[in-house]
N, C-alpha and C. Protein backbone atom coordinates (compact mmCIF):
# COMPACT_ATOMS: atom_id res chain seq x y z
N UNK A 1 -34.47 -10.11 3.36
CA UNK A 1 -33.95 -11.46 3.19
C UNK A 1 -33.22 -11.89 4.44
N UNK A 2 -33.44 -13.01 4.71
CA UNK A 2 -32.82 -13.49 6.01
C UNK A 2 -31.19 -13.71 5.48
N UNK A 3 -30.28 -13.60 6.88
CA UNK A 3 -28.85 -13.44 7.15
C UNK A 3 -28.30 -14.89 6.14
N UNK A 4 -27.64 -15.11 5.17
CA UNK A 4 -26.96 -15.81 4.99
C UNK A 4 -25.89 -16.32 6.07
N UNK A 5 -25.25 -17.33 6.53
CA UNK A 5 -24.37 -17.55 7.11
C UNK A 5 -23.10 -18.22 6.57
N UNK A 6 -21.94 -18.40 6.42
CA UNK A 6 -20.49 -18.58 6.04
C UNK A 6 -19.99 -19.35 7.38
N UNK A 7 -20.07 -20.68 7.81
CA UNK A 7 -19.01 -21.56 8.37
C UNK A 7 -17.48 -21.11 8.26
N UNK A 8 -16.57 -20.86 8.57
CA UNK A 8 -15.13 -20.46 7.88
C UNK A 8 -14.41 -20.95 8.64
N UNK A 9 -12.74 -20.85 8.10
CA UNK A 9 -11.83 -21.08 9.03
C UNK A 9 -10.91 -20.02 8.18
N UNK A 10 -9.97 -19.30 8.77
CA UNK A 10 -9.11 -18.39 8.13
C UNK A 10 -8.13 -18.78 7.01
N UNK A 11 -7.54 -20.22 7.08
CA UNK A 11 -6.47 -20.60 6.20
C UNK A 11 -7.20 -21.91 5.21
N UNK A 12 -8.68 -21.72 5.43
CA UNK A 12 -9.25 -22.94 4.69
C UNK A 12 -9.69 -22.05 3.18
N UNK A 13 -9.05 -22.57 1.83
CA UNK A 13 -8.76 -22.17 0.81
C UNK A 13 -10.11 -22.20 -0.11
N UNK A 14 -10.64 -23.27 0.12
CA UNK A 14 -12.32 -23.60 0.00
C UNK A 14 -12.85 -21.91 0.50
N UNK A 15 -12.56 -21.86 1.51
CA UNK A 15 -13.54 -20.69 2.49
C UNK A 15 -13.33 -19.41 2.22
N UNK A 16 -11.85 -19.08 1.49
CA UNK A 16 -11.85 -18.00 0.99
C UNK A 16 -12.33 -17.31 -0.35
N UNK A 17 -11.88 -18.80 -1.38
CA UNK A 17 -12.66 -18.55 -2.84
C UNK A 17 -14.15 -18.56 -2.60
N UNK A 18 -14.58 -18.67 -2.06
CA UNK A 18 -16.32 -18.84 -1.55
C UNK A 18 -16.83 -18.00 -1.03
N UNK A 19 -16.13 -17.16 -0.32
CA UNK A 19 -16.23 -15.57 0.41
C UNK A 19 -16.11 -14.59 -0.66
N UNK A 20 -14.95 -14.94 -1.51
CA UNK A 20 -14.82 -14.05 -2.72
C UNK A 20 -15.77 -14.25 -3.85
N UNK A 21 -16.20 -15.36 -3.80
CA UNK A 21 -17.36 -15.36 -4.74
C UNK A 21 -18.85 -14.44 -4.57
N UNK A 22 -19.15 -14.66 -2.81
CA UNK A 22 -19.91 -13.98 -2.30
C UNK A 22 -19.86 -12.19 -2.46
N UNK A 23 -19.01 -12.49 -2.45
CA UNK A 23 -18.18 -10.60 -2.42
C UNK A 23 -18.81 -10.01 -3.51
N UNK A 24 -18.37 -10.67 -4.68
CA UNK A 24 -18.41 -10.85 -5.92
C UNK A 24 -19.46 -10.38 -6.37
N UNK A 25 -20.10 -11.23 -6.30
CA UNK A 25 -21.38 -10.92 -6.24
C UNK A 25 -22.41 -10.30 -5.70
N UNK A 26 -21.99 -9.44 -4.94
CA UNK A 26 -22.07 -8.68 -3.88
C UNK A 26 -23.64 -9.31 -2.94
N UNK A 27 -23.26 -10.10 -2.39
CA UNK A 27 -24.01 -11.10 -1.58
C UNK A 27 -23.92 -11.00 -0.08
N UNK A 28 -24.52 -10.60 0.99
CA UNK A 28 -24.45 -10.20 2.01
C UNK A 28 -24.35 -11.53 2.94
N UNK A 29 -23.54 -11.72 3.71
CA UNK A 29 -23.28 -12.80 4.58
C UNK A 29 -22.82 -12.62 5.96
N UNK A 30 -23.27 -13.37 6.81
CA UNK A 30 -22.42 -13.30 8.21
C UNK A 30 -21.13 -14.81 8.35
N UNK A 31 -20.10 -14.57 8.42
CA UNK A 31 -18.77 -15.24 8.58
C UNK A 31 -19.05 -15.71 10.43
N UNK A 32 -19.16 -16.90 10.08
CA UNK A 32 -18.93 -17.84 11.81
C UNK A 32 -17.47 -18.23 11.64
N UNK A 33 -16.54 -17.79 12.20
CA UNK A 33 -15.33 -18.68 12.04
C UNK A 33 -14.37 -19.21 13.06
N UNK A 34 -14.63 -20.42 12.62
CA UNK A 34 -14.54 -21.87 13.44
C UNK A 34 -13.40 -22.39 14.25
N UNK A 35 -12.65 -21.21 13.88
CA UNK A 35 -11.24 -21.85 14.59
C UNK A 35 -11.56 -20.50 15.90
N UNK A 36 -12.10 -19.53 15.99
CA UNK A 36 -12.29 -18.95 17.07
C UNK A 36 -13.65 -18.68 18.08
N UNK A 37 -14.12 -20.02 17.66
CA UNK A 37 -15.54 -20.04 18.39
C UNK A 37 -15.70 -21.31 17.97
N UNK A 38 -15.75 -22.45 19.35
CA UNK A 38 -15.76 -23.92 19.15
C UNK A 38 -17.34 -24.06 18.70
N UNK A 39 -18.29 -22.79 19.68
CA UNK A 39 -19.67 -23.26 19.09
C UNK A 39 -20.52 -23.19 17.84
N UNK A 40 -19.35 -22.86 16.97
CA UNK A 40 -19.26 -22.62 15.78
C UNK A 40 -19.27 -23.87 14.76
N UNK A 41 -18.31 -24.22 15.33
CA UNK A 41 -18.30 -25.89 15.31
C UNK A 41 -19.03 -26.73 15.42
N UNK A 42 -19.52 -27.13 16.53
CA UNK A 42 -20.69 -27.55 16.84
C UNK A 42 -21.68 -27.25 16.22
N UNK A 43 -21.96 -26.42 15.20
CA UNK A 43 -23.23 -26.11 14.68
C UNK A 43 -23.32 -26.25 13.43
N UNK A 44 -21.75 -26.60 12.89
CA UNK A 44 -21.45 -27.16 11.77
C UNK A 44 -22.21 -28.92 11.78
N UNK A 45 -21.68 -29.38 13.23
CA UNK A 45 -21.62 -30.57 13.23
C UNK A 45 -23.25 -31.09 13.25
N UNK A 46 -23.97 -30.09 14.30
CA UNK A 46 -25.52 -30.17 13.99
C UNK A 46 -26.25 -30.49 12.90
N UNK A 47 -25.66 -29.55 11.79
CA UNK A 47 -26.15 -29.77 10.39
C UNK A 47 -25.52 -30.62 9.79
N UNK A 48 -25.07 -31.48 10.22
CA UNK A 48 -24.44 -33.03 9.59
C UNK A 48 -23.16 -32.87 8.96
N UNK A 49 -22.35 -31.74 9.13
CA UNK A 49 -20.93 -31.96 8.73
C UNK A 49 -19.69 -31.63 9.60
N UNK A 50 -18.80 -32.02 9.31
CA UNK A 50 -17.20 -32.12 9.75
C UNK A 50 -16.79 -31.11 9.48
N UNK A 51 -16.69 -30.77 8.06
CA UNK A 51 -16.02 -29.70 7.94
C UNK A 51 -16.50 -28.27 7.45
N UNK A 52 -15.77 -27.46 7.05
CA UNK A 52 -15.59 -26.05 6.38
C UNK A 52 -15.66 -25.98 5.02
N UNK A 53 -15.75 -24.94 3.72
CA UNK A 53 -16.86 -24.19 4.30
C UNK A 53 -18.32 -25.08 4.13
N UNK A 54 -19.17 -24.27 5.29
CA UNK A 54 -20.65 -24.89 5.06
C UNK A 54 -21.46 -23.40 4.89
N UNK A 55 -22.34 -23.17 4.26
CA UNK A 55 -22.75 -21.86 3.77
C UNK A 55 -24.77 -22.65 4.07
N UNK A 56 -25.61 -22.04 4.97
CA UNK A 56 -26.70 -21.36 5.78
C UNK A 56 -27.68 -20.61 4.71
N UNK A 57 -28.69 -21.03 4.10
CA UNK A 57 -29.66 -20.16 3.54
C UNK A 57 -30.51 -20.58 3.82
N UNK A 58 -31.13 -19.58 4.48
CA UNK A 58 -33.17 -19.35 4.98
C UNK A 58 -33.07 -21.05 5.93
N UNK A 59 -32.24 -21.83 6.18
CA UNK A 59 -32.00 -23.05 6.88
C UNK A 59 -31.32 -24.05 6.46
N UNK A 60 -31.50 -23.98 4.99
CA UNK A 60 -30.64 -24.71 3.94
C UNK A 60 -29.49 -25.44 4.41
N UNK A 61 -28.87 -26.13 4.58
CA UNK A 61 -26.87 -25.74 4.50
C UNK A 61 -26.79 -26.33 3.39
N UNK A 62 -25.67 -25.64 2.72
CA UNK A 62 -24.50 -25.98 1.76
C UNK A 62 -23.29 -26.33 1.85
N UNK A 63 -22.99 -27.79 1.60
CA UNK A 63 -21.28 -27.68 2.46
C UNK A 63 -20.54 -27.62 1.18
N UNK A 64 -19.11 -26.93 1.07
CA UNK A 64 -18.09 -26.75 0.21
C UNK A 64 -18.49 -25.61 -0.58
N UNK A 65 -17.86 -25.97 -1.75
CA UNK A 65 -17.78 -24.58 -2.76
C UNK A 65 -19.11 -25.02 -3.68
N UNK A 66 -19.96 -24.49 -4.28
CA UNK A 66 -21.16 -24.87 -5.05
C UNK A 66 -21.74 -23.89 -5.80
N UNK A 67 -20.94 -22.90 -5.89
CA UNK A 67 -21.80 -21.49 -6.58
C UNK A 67 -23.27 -21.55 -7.49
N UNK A 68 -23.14 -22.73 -8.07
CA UNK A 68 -24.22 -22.71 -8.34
C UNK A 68 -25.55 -22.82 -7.83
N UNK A 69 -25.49 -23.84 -6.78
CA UNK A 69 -26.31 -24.26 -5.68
C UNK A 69 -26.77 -22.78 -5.04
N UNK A 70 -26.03 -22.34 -4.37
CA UNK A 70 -25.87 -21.02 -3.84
C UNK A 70 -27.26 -19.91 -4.51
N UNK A 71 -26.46 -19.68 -5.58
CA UNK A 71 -27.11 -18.83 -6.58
C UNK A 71 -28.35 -19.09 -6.71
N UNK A 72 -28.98 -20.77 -6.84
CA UNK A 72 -30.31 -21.17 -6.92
C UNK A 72 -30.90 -20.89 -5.85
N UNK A 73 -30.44 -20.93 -4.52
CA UNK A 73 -31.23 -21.36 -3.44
C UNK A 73 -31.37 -20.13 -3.06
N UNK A 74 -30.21 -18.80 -2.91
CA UNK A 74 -30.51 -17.12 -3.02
C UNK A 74 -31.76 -17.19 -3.83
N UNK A 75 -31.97 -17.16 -5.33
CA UNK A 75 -32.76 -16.45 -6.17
C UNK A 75 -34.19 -17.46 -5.84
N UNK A 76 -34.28 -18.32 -5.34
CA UNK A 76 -35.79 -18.97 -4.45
C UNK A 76 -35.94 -18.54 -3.17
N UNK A 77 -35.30 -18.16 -2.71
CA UNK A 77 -35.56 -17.44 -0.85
C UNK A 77 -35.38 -15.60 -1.62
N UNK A 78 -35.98 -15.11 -2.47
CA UNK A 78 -36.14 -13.70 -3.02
C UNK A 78 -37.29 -13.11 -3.27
């Protein structure tokens, strides 16, 4: 399965319940986080958003918290 990706910022509260959900579920992800890599940023902004979290499947993005979304778009890229 290709790399999930995690947009983050360390104190963004969105980004942590969303990591822990991932966890959770024991869901494999790579964490970009945005306050220590501007081009991180920028690649947020590529995919049409401002902010954090934005969550990366198979090309997908997901911005915010959506577990459900998530869950669908994992169990179709399987």
């Amino acid at each position: 399965m290709e790399t999930i990706i995690v947009y983050s910022k360390p104190h963004c509260i969105e980004c942590n319940v969303l990591k822990r959900f991932l966890n959770d579920h024991q869901i494999q992800y790579e964490t970009r986080d945005c306050s220590l890599n501007s081009a991180y940023l920028e690649e947020v902004k590529a995919l049409g958003f401002l902010g954090v979290p934005v969550t990366v499947i198979k090309g997908k993005a997901i911005q915010g918290l959506q577990p459900d979304l998530i869950l669908e778009q994992i169990n179709r890229n399987q």
